[in-house]
N, C-alpha and C. Protein backbone atom coordinates (compact mmCIF):
# COMPACT_ATOMS: atom_id res chain seq x y z
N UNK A 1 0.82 -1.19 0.00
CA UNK A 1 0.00 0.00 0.00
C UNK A 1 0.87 1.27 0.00
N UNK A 2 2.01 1.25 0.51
CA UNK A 2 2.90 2.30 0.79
C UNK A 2 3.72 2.41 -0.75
N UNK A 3 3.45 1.91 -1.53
CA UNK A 3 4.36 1.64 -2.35
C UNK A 3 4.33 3.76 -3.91
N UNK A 4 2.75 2.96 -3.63
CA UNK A 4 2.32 4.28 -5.11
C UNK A 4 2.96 5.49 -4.48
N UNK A 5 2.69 5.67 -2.72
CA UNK A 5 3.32 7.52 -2.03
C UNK A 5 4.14 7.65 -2.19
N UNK A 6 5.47 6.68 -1.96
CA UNK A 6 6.96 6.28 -2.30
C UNK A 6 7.14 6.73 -3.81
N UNK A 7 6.75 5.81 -5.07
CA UNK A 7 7.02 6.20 -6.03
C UNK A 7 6.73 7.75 -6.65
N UNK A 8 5.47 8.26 -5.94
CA UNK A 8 5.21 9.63 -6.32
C UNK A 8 5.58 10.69 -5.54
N UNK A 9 6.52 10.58 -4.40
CA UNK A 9 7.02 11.01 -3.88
C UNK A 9 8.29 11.56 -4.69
N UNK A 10 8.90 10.57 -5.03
CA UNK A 10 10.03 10.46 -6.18
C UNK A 10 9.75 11.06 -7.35
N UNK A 11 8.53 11.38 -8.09
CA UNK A 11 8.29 12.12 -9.07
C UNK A 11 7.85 10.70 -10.41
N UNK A 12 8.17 9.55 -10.22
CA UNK A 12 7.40 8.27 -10.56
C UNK A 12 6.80 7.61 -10.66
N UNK A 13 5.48 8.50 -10.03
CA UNK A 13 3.92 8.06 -10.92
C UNK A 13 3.50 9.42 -10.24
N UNK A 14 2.48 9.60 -11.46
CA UNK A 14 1.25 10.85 -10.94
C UNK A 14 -0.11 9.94 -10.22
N UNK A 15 -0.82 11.34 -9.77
CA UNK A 15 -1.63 9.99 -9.86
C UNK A 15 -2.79 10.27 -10.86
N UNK A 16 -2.44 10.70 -12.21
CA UNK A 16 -3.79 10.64 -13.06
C UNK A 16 -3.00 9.55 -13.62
N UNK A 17 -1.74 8.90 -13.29
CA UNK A 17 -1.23 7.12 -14.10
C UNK A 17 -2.06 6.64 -13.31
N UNK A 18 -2.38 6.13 -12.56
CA UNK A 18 -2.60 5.03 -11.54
C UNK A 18 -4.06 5.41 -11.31
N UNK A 19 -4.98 6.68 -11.46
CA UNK A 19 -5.73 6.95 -10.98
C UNK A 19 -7.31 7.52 -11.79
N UNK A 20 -6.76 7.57 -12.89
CA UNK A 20 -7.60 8.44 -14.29
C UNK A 20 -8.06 7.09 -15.13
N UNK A 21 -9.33 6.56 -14.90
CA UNK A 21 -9.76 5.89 -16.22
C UNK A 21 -11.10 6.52 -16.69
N UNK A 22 -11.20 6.60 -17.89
CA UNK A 22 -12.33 6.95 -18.93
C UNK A 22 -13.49 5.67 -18.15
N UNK A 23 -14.54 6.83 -18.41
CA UNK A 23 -15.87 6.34 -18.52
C UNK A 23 -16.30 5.10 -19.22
N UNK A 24 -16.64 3.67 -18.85
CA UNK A 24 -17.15 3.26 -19.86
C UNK A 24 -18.64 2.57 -19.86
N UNK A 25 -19.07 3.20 -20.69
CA UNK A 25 -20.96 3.09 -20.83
C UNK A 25 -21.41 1.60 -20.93
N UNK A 26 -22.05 1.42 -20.47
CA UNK A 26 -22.95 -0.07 -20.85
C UNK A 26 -23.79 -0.54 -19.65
N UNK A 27 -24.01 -1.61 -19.43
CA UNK A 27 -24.47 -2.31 -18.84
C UNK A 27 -23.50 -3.43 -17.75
N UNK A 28 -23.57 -3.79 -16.45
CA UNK A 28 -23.37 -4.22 -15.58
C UNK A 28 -23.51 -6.03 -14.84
N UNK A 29 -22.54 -6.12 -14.63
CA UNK A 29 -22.43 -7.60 -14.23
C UNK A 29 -21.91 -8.30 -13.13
N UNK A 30 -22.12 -9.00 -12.42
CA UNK A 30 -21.69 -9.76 -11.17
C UNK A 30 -21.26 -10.92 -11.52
N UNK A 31 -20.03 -11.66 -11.82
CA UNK A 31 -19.96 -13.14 -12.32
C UNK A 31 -18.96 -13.45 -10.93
N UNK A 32 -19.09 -14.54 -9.82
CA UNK A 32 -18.63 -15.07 -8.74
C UNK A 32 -18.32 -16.43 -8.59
N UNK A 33 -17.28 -17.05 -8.44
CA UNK A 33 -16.89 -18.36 -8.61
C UNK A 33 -16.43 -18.50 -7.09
N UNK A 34 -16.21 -17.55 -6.92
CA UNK A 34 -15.46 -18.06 -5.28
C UNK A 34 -16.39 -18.71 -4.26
N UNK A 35 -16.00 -19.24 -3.22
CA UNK A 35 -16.53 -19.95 -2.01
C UNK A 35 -15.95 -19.50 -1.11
N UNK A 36 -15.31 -18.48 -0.89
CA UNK A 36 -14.90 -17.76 0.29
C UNK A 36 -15.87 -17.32 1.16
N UNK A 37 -15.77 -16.84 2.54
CA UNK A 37 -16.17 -16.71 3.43
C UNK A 37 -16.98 -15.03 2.44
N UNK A 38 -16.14 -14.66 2.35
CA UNK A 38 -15.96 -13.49 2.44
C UNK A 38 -17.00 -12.92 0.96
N UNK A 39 -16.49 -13.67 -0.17
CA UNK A 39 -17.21 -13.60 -0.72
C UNK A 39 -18.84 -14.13 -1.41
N UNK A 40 -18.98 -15.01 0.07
CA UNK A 40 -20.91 -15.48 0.56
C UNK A 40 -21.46 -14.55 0.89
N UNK A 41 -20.37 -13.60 1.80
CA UNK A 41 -21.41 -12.18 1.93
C UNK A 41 -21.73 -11.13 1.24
N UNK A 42 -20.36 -11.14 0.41
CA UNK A 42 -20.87 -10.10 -0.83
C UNK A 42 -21.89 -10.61 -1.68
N UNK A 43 -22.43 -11.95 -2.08
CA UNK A 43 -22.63 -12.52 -3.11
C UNK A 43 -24.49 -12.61 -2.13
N UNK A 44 -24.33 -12.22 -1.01
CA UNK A 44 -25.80 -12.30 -0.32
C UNK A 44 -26.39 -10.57 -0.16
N UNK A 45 -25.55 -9.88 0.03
CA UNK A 45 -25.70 -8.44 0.11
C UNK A 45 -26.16 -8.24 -1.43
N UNK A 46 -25.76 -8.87 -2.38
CA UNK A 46 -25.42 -8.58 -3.63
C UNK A 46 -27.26 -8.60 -4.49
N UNK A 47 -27.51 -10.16 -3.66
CA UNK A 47 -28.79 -10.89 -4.18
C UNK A 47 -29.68 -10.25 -3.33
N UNK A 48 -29.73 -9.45 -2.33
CA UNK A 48 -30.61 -8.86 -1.60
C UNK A 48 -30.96 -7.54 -2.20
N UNK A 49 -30.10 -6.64 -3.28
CA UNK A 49 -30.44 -6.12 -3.87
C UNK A 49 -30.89 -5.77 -5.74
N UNK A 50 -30.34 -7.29 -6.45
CA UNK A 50 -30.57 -7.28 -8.07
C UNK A 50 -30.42 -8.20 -7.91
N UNK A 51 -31.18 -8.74 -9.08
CA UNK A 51 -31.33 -10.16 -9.60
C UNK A 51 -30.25 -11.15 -9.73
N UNK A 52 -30.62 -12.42 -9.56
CA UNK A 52 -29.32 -13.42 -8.80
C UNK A 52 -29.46 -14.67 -9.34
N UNK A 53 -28.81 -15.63 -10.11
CA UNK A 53 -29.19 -16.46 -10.34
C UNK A 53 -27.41 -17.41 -10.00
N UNK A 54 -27.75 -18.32 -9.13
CA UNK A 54 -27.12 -19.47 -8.47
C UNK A 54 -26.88 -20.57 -9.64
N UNK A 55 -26.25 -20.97 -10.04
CA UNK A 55 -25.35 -22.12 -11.29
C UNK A 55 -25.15 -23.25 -10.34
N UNK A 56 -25.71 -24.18 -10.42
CA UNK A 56 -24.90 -25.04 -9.88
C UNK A 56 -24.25 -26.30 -10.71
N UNK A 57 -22.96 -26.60 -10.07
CA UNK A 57 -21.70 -27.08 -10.95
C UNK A 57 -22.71 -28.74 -11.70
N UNK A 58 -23.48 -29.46 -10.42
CA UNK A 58 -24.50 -30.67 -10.96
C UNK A 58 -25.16 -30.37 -11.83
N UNK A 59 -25.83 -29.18 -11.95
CA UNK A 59 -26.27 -29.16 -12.96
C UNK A 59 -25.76 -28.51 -14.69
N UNK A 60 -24.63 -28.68 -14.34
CA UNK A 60 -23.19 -27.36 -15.47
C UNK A 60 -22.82 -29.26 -16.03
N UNK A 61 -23.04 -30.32 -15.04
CA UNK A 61 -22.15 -31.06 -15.77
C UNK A 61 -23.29 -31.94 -16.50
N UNK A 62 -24.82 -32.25 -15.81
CA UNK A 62 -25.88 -32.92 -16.53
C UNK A 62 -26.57 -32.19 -18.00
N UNK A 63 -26.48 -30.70 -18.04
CA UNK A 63 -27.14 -29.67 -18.94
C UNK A 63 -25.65 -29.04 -20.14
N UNK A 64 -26.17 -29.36 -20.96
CA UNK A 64 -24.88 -28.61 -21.87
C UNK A 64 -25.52 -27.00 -22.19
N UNK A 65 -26.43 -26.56 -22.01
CA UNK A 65 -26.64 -25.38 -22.20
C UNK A 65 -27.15 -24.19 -21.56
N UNK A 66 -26.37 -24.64 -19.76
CA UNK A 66 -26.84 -23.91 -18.74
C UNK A 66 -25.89 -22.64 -18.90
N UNK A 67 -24.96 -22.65 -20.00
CA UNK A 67 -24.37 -21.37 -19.73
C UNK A 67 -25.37 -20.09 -20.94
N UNK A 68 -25.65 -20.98 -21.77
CA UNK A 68 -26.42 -20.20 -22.77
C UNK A 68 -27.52 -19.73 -21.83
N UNK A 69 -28.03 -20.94 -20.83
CA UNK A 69 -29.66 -20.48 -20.52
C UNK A 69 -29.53 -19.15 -19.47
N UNK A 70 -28.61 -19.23 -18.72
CA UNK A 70 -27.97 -18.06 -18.15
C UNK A 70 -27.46 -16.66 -18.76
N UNK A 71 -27.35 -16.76 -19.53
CA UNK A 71 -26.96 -15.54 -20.33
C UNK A 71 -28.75 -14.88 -20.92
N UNK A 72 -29.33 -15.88 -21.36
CA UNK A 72 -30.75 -16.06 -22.04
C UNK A 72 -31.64 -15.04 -19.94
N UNK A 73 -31.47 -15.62 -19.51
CA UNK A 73 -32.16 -15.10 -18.52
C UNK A 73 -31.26 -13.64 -18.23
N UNK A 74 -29.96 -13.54 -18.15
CA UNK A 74 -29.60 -11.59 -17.57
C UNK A 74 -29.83 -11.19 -18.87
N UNK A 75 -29.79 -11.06 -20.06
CA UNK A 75 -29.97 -10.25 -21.14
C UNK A 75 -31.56 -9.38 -21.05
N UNK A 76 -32.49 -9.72 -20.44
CA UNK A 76 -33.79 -8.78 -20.38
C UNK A 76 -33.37 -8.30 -19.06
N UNK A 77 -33.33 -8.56 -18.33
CA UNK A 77 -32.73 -8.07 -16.60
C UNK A 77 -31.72 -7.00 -17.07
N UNK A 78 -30.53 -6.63 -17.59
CA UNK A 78 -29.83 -6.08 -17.60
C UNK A 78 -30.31 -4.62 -17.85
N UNK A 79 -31.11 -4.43 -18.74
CA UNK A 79 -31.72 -3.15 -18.86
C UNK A 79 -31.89 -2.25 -17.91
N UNK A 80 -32.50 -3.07 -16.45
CA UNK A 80 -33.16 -2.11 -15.46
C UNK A 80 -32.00 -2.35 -14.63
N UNK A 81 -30.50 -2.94 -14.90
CA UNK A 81 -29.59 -2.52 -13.66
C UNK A 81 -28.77 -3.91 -13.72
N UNK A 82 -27.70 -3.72 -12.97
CA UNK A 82 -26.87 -4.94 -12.74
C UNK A 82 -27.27 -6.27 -12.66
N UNK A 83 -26.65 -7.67 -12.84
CA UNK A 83 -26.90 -8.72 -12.36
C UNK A 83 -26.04 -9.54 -11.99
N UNK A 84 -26.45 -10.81 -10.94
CA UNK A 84 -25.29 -11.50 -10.47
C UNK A 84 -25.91 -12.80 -11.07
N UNK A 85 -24.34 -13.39 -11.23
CA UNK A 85 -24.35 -15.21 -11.90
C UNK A 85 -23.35 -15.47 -11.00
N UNK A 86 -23.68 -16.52 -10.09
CA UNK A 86 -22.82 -16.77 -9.59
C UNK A 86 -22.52 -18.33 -8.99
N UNK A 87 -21.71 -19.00 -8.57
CA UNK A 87 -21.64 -20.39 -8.16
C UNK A 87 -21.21 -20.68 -6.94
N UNK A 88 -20.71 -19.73 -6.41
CA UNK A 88 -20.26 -19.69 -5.28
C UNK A 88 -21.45 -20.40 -3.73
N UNK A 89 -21.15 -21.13 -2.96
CA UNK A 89 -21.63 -22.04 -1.88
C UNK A 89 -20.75 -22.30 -1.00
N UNK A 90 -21.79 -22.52 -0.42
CA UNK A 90 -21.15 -23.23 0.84
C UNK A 90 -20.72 -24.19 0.77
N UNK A 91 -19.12 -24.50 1.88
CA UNK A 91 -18.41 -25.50 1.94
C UNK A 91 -19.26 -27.44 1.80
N UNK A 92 -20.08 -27.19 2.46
CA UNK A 92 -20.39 -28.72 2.34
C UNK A 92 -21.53 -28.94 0.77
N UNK A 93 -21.31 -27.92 0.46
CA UNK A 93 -22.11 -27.54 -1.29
C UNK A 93 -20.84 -27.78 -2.26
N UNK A 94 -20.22 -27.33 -1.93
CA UNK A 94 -18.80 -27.56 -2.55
C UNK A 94 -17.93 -29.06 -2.58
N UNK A 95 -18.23 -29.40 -0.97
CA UNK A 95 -18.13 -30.67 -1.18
C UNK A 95 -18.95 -31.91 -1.99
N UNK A 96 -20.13 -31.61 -1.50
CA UNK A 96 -20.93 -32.57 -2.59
C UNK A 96 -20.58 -32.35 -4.16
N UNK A 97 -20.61 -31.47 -4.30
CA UNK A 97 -20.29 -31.19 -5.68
C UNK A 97 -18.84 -32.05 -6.00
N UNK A 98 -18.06 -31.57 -5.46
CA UNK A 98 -16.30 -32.78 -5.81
C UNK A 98 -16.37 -33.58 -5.51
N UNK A 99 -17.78 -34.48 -4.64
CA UNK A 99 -17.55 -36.00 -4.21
C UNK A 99 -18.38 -36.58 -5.56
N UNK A 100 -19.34 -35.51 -6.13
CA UNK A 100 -20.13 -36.28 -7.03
C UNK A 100 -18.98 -36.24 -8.58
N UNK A 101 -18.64 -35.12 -8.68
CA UNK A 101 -17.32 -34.59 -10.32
C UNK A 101 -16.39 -35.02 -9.94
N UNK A 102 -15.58 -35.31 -8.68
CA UNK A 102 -14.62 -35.24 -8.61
C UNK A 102 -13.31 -33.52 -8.67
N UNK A 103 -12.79 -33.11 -7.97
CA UNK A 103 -12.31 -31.99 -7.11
C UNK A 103 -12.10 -31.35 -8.80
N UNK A 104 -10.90 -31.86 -9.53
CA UNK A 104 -11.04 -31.19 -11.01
C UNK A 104 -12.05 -31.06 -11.50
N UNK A 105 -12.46 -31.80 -12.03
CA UNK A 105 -13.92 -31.60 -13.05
C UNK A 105 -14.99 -30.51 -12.55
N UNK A 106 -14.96 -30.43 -11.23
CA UNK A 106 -16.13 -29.35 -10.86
C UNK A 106 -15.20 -27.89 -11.26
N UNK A 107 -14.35 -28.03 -10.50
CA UNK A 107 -13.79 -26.97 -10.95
C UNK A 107 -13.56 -26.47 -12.50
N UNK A 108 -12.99 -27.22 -13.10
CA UNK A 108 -13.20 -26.58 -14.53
C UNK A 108 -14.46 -26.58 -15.10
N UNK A 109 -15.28 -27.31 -14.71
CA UNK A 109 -16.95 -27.00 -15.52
C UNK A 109 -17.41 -25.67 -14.75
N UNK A 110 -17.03 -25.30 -13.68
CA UNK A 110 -17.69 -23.76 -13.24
C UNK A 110 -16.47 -23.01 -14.20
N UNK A 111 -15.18 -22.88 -14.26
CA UNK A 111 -14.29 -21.51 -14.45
C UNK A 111 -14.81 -21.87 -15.74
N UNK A 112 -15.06 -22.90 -16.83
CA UNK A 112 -15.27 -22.76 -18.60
C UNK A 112 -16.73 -22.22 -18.62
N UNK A 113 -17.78 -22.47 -17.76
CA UNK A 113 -19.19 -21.96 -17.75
C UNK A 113 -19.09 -20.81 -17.29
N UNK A 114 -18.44 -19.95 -16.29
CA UNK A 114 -18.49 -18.62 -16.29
C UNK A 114 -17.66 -17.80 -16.89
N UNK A 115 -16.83 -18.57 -17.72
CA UNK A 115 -16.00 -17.86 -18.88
C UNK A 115 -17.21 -17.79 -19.98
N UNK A 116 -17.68 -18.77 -19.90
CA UNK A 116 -18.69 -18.50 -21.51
C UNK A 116 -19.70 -17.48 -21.27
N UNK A 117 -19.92 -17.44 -20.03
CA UNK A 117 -21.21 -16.13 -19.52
C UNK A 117 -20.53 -15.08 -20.04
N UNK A 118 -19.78 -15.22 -19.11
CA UNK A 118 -19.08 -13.73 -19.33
C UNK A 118 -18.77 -13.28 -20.66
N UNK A 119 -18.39 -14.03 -21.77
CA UNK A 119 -18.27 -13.90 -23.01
C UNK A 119 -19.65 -13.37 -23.91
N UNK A 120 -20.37 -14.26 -23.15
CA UNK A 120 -21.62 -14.26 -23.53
C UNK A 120 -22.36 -12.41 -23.44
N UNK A 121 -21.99 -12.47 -22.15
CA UNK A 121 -22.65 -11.40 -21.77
C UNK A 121 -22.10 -10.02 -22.27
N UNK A 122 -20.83 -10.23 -22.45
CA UNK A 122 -20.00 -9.23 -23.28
C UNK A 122 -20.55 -8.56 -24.98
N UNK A 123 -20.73 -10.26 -25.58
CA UNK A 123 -21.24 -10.11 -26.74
C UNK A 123 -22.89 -9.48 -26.69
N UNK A 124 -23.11 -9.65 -26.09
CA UNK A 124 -24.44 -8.83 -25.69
C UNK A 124 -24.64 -7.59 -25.28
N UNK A 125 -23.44 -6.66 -25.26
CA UNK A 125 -23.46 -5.45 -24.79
C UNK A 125 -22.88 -5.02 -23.49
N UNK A 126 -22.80 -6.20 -22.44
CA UNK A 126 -22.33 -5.86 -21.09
C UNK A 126 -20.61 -4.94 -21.07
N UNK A 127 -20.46 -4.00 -20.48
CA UNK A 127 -19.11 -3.53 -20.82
C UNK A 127 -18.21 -3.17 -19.06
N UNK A 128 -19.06 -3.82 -18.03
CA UNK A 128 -18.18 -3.98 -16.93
C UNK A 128 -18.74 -4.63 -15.95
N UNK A 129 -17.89 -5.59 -15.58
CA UNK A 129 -17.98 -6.46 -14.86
C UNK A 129 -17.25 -6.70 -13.56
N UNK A 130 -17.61 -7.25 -12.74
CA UNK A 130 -17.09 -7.80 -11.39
C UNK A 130 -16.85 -8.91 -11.52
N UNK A 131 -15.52 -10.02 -11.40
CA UNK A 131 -15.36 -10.69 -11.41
C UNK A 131 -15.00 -11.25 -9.95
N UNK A 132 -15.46 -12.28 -9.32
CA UNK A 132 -14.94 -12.52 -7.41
C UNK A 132 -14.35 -14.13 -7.99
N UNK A 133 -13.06 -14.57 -7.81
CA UNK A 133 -12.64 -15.53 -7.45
C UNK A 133 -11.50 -15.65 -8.48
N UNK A 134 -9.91 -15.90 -8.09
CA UNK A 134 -8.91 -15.74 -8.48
C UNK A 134 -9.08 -16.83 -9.89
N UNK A 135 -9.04 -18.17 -9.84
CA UNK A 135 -9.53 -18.80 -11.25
C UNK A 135 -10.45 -18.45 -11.80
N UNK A 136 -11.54 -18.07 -11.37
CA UNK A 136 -12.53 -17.06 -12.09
C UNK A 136 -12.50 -16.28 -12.95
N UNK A 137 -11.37 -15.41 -12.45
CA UNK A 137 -11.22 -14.21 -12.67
C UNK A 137 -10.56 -14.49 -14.09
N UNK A 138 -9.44 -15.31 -13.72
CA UNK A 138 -8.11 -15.55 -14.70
C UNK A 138 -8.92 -16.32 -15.67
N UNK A 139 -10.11 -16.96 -15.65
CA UNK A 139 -10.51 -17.84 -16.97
C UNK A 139 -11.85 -16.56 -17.77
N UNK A 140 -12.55 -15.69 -17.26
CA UNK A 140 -13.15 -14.75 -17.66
C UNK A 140 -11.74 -13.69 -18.51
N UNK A 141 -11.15 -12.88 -17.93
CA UNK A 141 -10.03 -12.63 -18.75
C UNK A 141 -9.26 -12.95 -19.66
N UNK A 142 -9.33 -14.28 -19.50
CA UNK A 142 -8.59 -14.83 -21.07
C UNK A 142 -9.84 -15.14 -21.85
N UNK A 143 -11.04 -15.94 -21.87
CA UNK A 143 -12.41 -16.02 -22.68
C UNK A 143 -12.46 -14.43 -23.44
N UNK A 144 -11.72 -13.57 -22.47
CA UNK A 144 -12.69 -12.10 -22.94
C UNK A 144 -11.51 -11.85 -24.14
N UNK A 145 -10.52 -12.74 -23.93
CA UNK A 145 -8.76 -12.13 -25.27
C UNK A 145 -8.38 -10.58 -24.03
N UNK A 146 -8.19 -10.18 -23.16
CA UNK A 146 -8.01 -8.94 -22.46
C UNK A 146 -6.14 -9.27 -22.65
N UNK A 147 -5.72 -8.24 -23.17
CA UNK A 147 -4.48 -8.90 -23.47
C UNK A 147 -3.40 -7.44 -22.44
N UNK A 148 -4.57 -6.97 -21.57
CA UNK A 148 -3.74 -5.26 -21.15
C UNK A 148 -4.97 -4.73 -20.58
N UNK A 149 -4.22 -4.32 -19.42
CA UNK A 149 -5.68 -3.08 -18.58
C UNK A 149 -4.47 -2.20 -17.92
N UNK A 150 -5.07 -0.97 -18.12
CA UNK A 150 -4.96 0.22 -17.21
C UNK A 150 -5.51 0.17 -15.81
N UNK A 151 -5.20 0.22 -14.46
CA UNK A 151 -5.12 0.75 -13.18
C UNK A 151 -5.79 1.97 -13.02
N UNK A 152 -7.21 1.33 -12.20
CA UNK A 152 -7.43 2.99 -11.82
C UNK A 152 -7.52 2.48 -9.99
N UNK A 153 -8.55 3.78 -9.70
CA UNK A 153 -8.60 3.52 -7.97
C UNK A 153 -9.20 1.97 -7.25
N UNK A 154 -8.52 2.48 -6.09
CA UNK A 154 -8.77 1.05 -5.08
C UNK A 154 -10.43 1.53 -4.97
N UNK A 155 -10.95 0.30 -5.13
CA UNK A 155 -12.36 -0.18 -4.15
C UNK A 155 -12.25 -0.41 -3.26
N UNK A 156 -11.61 -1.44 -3.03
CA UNK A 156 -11.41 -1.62 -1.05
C UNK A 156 -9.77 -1.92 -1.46
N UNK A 157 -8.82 -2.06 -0.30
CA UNK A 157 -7.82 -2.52 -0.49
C UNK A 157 -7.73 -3.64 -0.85
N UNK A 158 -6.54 -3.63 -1.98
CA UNK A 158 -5.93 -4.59 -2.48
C UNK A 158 -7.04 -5.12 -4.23
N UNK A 159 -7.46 -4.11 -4.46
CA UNK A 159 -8.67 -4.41 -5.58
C UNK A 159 -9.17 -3.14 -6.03
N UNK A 160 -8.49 -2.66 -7.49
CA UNK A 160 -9.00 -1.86 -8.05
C UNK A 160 -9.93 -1.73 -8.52
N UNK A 161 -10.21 -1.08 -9.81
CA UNK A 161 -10.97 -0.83 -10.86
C UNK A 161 -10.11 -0.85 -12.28
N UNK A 162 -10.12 -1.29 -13.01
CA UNK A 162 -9.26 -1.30 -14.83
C UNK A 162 -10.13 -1.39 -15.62
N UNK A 163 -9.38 -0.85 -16.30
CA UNK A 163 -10.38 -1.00 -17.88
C UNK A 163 -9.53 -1.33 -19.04
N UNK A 164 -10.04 -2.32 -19.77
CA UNK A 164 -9.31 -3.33 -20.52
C UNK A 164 -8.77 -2.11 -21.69
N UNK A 165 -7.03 -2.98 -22.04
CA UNK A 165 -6.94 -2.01 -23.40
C UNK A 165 -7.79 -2.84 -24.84
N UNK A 166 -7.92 -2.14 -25.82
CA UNK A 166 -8.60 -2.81 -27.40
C UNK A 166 -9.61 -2.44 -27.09
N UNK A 167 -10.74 -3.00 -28.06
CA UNK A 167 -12.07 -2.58 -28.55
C UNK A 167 -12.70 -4.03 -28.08
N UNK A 168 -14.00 -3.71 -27.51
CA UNK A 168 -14.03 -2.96 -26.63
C UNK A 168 -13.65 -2.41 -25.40
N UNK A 169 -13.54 -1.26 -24.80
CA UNK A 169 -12.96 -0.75 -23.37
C UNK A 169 -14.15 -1.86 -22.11
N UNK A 170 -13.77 -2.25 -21.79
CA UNK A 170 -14.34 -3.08 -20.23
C UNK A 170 -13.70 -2.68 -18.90
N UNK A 171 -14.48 -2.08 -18.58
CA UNK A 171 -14.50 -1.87 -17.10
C UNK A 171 -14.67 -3.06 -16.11
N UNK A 172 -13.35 -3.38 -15.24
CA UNK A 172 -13.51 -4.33 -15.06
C UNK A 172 -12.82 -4.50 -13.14
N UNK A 173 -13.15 -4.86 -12.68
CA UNK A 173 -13.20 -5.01 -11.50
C UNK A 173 -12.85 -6.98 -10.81
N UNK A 174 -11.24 -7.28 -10.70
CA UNK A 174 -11.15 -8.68 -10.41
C UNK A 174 -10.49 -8.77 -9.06
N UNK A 175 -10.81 -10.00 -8.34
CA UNK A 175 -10.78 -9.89 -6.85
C UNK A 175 -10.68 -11.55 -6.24
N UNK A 176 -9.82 -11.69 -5.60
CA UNK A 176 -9.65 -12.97 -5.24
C UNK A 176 -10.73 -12.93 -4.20
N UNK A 177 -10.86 -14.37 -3.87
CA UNK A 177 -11.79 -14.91 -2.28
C UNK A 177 -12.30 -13.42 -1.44
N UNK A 178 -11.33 -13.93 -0.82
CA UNK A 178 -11.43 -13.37 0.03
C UNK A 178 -11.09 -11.59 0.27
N UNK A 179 -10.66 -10.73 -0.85
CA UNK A 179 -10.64 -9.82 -0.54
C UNK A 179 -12.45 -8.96 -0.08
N UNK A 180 -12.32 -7.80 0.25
CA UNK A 180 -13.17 -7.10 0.08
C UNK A 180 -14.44 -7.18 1.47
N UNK A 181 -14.52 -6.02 1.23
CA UNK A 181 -16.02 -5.56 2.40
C UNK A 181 -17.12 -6.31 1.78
N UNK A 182 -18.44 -6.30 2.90
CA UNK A 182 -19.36 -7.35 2.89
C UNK A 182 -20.42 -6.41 1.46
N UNK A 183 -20.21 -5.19 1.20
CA UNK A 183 -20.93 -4.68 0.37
C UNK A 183 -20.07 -4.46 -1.19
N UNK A 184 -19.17 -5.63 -1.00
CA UNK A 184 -17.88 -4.93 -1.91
C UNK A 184 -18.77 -4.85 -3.96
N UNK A 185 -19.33 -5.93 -3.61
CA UNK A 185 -20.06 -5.57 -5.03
C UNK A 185 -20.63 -4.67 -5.26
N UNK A 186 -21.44 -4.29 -4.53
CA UNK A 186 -22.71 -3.16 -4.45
C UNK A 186 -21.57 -1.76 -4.24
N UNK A 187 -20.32 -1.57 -3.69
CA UNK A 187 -19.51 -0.31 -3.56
C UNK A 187 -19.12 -0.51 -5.40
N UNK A 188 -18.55 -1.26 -5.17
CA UNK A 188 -17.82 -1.49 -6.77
C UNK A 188 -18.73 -0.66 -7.88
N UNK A 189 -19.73 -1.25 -8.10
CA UNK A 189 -20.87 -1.15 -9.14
C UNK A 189 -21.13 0.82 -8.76
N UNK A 190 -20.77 1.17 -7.93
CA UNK A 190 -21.31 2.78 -7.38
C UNK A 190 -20.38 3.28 -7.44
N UNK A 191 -18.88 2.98 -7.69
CA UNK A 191 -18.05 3.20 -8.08
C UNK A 191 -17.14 3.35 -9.57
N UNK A 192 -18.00 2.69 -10.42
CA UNK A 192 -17.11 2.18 -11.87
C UNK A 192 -17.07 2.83 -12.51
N UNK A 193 -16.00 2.84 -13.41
CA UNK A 193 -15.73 3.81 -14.19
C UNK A 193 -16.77 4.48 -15.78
């Protein structure tokens, strides 16, 4: 945290580097893979205020087109405001899930199904997103080709705001487990660029 005062102290970053991103217009998204503590509460604060729809991995591995049908359900929702897709559960939800897939397989059928949302939802107009969970994050970012983002301000510590370089600009917001306050989605989204 001490690091940006240090360098601009020195005359080695301003802060319109680190701190200045452009506006970018569109429509709004919540995509959550994590099972963190931390991020059950954002992901409940989240559903207490916009529409929420829960994925679950049993049914990602019996349905080949729960990522389409998911995208098919936020595309009319999106109009009147943000939405969350998310997979994230509780530990003994998590467990059933890897005793029934096995610990890999669940896992990659959620990070390739919320990569395709997110793709999905992109191609549909969405232009910033929240991403909560470190493989999450990293398999939505590469689905999206994001090959470069600009740094803007902290949301909570340790978790900015960026916006992707190329066409289109995405505003984008990525966050392991456990970072972040219990409202961190709902600050984020009141925050974006």
């Amino acid at each position: 945290m001490g690091l940006p005062a240090n360098f601009r102290r020195q005359g080695l970053l301003t802060e319109a580097a680190a701190d200045a991103l452009e506006h970018v217009p569109g429509p709004a998204a919540v995509i959550s893979g994590s099972c963190s503590p931390a991020t059950l509460g954002q992901v409940s604060a989240m559903a207490a205020q916009h529409p929420a729809l829960r994925i679950d991995p049993l049914r990602l591995a019996a349905e080949a087109d729960t990522a389409a049908a998911a995208i098919a359900w936020a595309m009319p929702r999106l109009a009147r405001g943000p939405v969350l897709i998310y997979t994230s559960a509780l530990p003994q939800d998590v467990r059933h899930a890897q005793d029934a897939l096995g610990r890999a397989r669940a896992g990659a059928l959620v990070e390739e199904a919320l990569a395709e949302i997110a793709r999905g939802l992109v191609d549909g107009g969405v232009r910033c997103l929240v991403v909560a969970g470190g493989e999450t994050a990293g398999a939505v970012v590469s689905a999206l080709g994001v090959c470069g983002i600009r740094i803007g301000p902290p949301i909570d510590p340790g978790v900015p705001w960026t916006v992707s370089l190329g066409e289109p600009p995405l505003a984008l917001a990525l966050k392991s487990g456990n970072f972040g306050a219990p409202d961190f989605f709902l600050k984020a989204l009141g925050q974006r660029p």
